[in-house]
N, C-alpha and C. Protein backbone atom coordinates (compact mmCIF):
# COMPACT_ATOMS: atom_id res chain seq x y z
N UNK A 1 -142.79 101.32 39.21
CA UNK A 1 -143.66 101.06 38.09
C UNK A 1 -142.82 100.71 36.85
N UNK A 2 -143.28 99.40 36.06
CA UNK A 2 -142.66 99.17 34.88
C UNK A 2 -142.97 99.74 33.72
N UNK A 3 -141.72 100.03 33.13
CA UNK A 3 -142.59 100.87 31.75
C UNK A 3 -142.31 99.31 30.40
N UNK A 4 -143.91 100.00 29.56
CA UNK A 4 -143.73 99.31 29.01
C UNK A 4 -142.92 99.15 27.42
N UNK A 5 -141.89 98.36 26.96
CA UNK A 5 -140.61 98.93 26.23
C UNK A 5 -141.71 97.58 24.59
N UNK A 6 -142.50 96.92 24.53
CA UNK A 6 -142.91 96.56 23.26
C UNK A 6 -143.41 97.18 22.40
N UNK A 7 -142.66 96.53 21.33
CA UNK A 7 -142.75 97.36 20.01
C UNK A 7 -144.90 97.69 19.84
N UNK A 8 -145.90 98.77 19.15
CA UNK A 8 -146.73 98.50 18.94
C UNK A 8 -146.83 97.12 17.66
N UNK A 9 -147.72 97.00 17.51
CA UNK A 9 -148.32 95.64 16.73
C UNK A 9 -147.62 96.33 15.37
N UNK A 10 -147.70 95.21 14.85
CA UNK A 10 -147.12 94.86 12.87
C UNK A 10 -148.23 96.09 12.49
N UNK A 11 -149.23 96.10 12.70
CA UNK A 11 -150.50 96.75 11.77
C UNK A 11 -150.17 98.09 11.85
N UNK A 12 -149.56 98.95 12.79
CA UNK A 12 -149.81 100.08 13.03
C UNK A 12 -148.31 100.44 12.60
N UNK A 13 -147.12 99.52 12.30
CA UNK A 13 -145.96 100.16 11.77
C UNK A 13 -145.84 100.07 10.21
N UNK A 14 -145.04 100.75 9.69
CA UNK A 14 -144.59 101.30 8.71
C UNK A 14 -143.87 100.57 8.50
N UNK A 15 -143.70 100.25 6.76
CA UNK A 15 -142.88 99.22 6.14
C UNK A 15 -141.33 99.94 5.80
N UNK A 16 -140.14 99.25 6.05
CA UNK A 16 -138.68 100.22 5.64
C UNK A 16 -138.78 101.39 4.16
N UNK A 17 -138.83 102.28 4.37
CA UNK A 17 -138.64 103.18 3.13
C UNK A 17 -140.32 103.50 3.09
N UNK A 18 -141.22 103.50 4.23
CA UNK A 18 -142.80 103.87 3.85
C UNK A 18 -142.62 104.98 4.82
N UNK A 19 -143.19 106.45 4.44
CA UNK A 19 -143.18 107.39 5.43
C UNK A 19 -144.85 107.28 5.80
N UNK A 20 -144.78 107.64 7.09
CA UNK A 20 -145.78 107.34 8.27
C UNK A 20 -146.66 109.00 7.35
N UNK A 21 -145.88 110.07 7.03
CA UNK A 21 -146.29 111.27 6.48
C UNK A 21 -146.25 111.91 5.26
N UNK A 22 -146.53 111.20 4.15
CA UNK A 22 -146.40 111.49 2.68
C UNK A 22 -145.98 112.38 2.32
N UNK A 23 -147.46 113.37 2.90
CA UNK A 23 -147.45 114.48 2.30
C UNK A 23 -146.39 115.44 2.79
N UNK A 24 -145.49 115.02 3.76
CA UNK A 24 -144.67 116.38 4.64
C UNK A 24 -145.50 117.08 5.57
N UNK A 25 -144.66 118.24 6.34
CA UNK A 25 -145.31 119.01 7.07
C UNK A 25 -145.83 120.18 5.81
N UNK A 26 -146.41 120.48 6.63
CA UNK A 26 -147.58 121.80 5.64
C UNK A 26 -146.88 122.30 5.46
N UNK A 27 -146.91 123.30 3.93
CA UNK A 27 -146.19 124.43 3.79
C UNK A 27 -146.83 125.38 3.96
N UNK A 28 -146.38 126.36 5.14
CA UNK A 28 -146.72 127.42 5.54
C UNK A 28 -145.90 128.42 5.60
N UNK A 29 -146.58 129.36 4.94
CA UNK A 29 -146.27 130.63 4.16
C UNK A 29 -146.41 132.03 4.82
N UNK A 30 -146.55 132.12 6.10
CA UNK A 30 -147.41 133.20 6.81
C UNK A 30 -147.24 134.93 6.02
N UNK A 31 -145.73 134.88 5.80
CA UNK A 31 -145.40 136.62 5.22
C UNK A 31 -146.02 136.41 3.47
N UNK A 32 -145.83 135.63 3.11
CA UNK A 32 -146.37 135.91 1.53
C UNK A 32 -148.17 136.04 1.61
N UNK A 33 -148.75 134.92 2.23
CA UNK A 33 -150.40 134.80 2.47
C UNK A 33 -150.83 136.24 3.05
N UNK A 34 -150.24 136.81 3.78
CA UNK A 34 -150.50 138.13 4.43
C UNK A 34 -150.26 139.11 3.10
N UNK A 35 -148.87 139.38 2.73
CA UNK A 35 -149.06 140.21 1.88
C UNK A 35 -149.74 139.99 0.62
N UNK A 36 -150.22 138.53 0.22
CA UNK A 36 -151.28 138.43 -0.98
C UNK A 36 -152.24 139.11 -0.36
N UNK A 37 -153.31 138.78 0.51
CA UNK A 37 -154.14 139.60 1.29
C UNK A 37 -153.67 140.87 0.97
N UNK A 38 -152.74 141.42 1.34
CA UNK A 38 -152.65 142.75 1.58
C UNK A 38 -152.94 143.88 -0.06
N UNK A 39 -152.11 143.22 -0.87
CA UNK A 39 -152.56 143.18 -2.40
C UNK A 39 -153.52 143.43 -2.85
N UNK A 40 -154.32 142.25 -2.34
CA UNK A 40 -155.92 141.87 -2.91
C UNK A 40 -156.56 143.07 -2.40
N UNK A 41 -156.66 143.92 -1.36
CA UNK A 41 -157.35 144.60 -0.78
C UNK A 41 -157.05 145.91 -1.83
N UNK A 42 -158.59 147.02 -1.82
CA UNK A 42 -158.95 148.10 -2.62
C UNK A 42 -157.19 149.39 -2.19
N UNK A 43 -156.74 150.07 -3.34
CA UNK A 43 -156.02 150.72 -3.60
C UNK A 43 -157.00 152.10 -2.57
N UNK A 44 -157.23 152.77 -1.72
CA UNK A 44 -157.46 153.97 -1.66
C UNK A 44 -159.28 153.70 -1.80
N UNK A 45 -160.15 154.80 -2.73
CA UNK A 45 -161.05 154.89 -2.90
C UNK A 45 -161.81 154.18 -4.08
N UNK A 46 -160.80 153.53 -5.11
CA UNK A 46 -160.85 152.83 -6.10
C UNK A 46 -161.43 151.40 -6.23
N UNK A 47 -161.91 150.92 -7.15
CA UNK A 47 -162.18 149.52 -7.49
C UNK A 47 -160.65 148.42 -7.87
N UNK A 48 -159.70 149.70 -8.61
CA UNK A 48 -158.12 149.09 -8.26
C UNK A 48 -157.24 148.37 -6.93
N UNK A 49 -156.93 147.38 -7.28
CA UNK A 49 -156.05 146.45 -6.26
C UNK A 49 -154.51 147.15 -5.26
N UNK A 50 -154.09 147.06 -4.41
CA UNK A 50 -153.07 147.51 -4.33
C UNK A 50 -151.92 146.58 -4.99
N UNK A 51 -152.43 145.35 -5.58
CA UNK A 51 -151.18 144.18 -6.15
C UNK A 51 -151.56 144.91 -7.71
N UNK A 52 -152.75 145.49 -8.16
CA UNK A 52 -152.76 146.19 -9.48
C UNK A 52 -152.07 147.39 -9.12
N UNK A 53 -151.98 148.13 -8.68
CA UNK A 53 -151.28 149.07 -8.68
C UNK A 53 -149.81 149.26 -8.78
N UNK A 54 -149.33 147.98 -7.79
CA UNK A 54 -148.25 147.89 -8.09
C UNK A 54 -147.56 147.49 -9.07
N UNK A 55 -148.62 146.39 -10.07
CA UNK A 55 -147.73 146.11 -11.55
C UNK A 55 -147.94 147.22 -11.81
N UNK A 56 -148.66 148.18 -12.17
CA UNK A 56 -148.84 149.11 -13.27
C UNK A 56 -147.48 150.27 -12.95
N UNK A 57 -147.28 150.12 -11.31
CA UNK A 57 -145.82 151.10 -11.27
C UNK A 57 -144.52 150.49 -12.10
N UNK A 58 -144.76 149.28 -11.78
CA UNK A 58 -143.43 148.54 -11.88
C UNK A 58 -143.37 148.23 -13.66
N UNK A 59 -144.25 148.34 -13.89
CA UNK A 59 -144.38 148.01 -15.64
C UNK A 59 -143.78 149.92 -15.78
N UNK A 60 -144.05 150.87 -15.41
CA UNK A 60 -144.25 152.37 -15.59
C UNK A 60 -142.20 152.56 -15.01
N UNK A 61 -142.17 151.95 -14.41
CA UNK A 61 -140.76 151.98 -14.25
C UNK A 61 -139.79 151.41 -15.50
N UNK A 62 -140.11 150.21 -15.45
CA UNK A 62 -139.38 149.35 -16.51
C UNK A 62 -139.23 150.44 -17.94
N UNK A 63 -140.68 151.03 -18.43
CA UNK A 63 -140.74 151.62 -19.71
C UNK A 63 -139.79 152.62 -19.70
N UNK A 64 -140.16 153.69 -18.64
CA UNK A 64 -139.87 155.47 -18.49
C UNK A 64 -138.80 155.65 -17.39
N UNK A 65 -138.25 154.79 -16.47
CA UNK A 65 -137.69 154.86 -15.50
C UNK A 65 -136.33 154.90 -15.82
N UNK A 66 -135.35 155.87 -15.22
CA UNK A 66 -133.83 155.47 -15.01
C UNK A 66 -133.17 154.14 -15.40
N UNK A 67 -132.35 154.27 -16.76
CA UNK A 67 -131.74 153.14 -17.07
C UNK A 67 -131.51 151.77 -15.65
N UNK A 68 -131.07 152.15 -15.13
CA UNK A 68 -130.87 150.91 -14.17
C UNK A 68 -132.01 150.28 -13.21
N UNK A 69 -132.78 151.84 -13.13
CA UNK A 69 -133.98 151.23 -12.39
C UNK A 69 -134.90 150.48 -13.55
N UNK A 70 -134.61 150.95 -14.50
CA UNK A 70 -135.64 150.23 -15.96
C UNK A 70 -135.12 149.23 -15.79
N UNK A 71 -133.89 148.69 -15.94
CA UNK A 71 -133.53 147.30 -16.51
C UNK A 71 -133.49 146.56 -15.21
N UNK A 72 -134.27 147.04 -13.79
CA UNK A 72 -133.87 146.32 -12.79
C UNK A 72 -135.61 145.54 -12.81
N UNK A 73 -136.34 146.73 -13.17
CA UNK A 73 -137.84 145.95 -13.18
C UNK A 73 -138.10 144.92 -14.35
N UNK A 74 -137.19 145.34 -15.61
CA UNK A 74 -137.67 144.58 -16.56
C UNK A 74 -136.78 143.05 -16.16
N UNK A 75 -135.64 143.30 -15.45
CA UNK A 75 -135.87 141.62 -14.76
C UNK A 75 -136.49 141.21 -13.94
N UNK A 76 -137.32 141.81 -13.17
CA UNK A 76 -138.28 141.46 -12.26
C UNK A 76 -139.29 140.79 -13.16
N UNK A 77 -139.85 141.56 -13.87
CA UNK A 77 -141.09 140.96 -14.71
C UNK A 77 -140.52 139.97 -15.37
N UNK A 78 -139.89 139.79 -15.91
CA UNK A 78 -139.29 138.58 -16.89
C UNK A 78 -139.32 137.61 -16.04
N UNK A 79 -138.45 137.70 -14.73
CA UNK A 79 -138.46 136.50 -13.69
C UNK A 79 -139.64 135.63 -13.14
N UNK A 80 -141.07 136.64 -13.18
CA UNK A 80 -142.33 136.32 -12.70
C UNK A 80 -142.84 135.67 -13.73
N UNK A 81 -142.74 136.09 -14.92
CA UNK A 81 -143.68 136.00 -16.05
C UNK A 81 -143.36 134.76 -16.98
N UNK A 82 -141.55 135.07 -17.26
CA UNK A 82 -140.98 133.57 -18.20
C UNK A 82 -140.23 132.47 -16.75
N UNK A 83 -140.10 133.26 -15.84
CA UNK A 83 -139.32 132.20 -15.13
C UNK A 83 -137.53 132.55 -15.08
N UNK A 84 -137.10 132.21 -13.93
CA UNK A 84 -135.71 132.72 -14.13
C UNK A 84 -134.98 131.55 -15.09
N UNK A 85 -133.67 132.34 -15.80
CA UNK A 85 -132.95 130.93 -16.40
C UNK A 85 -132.60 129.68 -15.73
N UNK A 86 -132.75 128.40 -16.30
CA UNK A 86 -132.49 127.56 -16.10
C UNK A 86 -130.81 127.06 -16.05
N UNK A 87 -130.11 126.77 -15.16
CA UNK A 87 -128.60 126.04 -15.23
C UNK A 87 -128.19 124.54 -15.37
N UNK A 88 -127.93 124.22 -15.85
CA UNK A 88 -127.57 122.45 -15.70
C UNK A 88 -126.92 122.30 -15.43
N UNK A 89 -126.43 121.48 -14.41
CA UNK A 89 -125.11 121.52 -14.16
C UNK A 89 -124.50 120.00 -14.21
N UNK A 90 -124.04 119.56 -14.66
CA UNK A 90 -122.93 118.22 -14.69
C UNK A 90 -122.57 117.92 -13.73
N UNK A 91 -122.94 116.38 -12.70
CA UNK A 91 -122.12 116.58 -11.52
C UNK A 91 -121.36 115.08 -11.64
N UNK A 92 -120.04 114.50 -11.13
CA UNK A 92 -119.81 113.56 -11.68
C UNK A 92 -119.46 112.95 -10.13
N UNK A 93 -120.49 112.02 -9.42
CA UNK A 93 -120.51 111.67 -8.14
C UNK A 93 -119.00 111.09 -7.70
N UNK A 94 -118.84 109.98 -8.42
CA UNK A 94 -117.64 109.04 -8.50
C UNK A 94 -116.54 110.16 -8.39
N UNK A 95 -116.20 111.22 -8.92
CA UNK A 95 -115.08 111.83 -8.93
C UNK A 95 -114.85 113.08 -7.78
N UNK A 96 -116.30 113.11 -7.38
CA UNK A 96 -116.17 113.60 -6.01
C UNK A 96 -116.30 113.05 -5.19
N UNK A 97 -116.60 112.16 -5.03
CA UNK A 97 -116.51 111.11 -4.12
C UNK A 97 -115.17 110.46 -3.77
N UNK A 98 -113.79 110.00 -4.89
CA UNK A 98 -112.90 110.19 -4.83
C UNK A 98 -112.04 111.28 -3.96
N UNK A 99 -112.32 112.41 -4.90
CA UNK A 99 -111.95 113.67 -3.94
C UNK A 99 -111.91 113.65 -2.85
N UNK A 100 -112.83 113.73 -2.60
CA UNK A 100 -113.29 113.50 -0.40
C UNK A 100 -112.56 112.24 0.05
N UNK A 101 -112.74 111.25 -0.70
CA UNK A 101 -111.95 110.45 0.22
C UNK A 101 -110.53 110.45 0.48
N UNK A 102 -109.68 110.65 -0.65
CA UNK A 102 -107.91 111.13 -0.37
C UNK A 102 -108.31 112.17 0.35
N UNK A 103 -108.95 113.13 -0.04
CA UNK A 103 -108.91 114.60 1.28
C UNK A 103 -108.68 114.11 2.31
N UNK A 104 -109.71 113.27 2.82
CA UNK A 104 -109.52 112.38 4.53
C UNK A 104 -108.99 111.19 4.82
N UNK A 105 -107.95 110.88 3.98
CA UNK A 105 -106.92 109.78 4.27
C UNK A 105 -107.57 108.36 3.83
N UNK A 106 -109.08 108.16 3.08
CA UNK A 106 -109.79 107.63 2.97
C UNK A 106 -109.26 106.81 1.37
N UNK A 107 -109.36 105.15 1.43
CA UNK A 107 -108.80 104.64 0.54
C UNK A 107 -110.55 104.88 -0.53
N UNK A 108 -110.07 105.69 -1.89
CA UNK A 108 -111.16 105.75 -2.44
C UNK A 108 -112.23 104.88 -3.33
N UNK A 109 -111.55 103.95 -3.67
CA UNK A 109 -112.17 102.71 -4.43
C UNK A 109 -113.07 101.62 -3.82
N UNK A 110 -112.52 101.75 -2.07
CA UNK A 110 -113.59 101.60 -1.00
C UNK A 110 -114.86 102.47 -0.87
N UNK A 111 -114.44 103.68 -1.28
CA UNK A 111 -116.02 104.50 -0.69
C UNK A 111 -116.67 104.26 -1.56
N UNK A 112 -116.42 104.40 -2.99
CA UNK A 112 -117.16 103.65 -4.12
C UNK A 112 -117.59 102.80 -4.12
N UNK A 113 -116.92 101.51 -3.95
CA UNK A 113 -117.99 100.59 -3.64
C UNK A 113 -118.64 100.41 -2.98
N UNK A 114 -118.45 101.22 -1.59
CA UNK A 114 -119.89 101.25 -0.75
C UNK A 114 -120.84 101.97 -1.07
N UNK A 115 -120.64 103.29 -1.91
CA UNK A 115 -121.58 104.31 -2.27
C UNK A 115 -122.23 103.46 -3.40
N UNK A 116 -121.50 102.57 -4.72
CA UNK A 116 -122.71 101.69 -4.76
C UNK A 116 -123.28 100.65 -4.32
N UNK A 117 -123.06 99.94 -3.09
CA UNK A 117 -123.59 99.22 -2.55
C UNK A 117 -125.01 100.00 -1.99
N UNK A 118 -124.72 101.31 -1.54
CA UNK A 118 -126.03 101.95 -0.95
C UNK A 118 -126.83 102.55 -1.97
N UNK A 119 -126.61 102.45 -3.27
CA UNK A 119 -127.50 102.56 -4.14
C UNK A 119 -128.14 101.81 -4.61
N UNK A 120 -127.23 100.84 -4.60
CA UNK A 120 -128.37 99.27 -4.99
C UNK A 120 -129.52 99.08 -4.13
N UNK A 121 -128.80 99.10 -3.14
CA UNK A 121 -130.01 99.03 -1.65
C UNK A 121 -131.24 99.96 -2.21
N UNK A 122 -131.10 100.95 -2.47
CA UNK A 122 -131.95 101.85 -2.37
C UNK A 122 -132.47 101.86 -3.68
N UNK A 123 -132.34 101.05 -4.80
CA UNK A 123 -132.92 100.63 -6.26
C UNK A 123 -132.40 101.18 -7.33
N UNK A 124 -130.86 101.55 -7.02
CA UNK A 124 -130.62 102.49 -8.43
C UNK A 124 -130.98 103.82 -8.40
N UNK A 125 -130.93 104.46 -7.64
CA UNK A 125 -131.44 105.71 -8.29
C UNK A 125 -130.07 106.38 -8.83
C-alpha cells in the first residue's frame, strides 16, 4: 500500500511566522485552582473564609509576631499587594555574542553579521 506523502492544499496551511495556535496551550493551574477552592470554602462553623482567615493570621503575624517571623510576612504582603521589585537589567547582545564566539574558536564579526542578518529576517526586533 502507498502512502500518501502530498503536501495538504494552500488553504489549510499556515503562512511562515503564522502560528496554526495563537493562543498557546491552556494554562493550567491544577495545585493553585484547588487550593483557591480550598480557601473559598467556610472556616469551621463560621460565615469566615479559610483564605480570610488566613490573611487575618498573616497580617496578626506581621504586627505582633517574632521579629523575623514579622518581617518575613510583612514581605509576603508587600509582594502580593505592591508587587515584588522590579530589576532592569542592561544586556549588550553584540558583546555577548562576541564572547561566545572566541570562547568556541568562532571568528566573531561573522556571528554578528549573521545574528543581524537573522534579525532583519525577522523585522528588527
Amino acid at each position: 500500500m502507498e502512502q500518501d506523502n502530498t503536501p495538504p492544499p494552500a488553504a489549510t496551511r499556515f503562512q511562515p511566522g503564522q502560528s496554526g495556535n495563537p493562543g498557546g496551550r491552556p494554562k493550567r493551574r491544577p495545585i493553585t485552582e484547588l487550593l483557591a477552592a480550598e480557601l473559598e470554602r467556610a472556616a469551621g462553623r463560621s460565615d469566615v473564609t479559610k483564605g480570610q482567615k488566613l490573611v487575618e493570621r498573616l497580617v496578626s503575624i506581621a504586627l505582633q509576631g517574632k521579629r523575623s517571623d514579622s518581617v518575613a510576612a510583612m514581605r509576603l504582603i508587600m509582594s502580593y499587594t505592591d508587587g515584588l521589585p522590579v530589576q532592569h537589567v542592561e544586556l549588550d547582545v553584540y558583546d555577548a555574542a562576541r564572547r561566545l564566539a572566541e570562547e568556541r574558536g568562532l571568528d566573531p564579526d561573522r556571528v554578528i553579521r549573521l545574528y543581524d542578518q537573522i534579525k532583519q529576517r525577522q523585522g528588527g526586533q
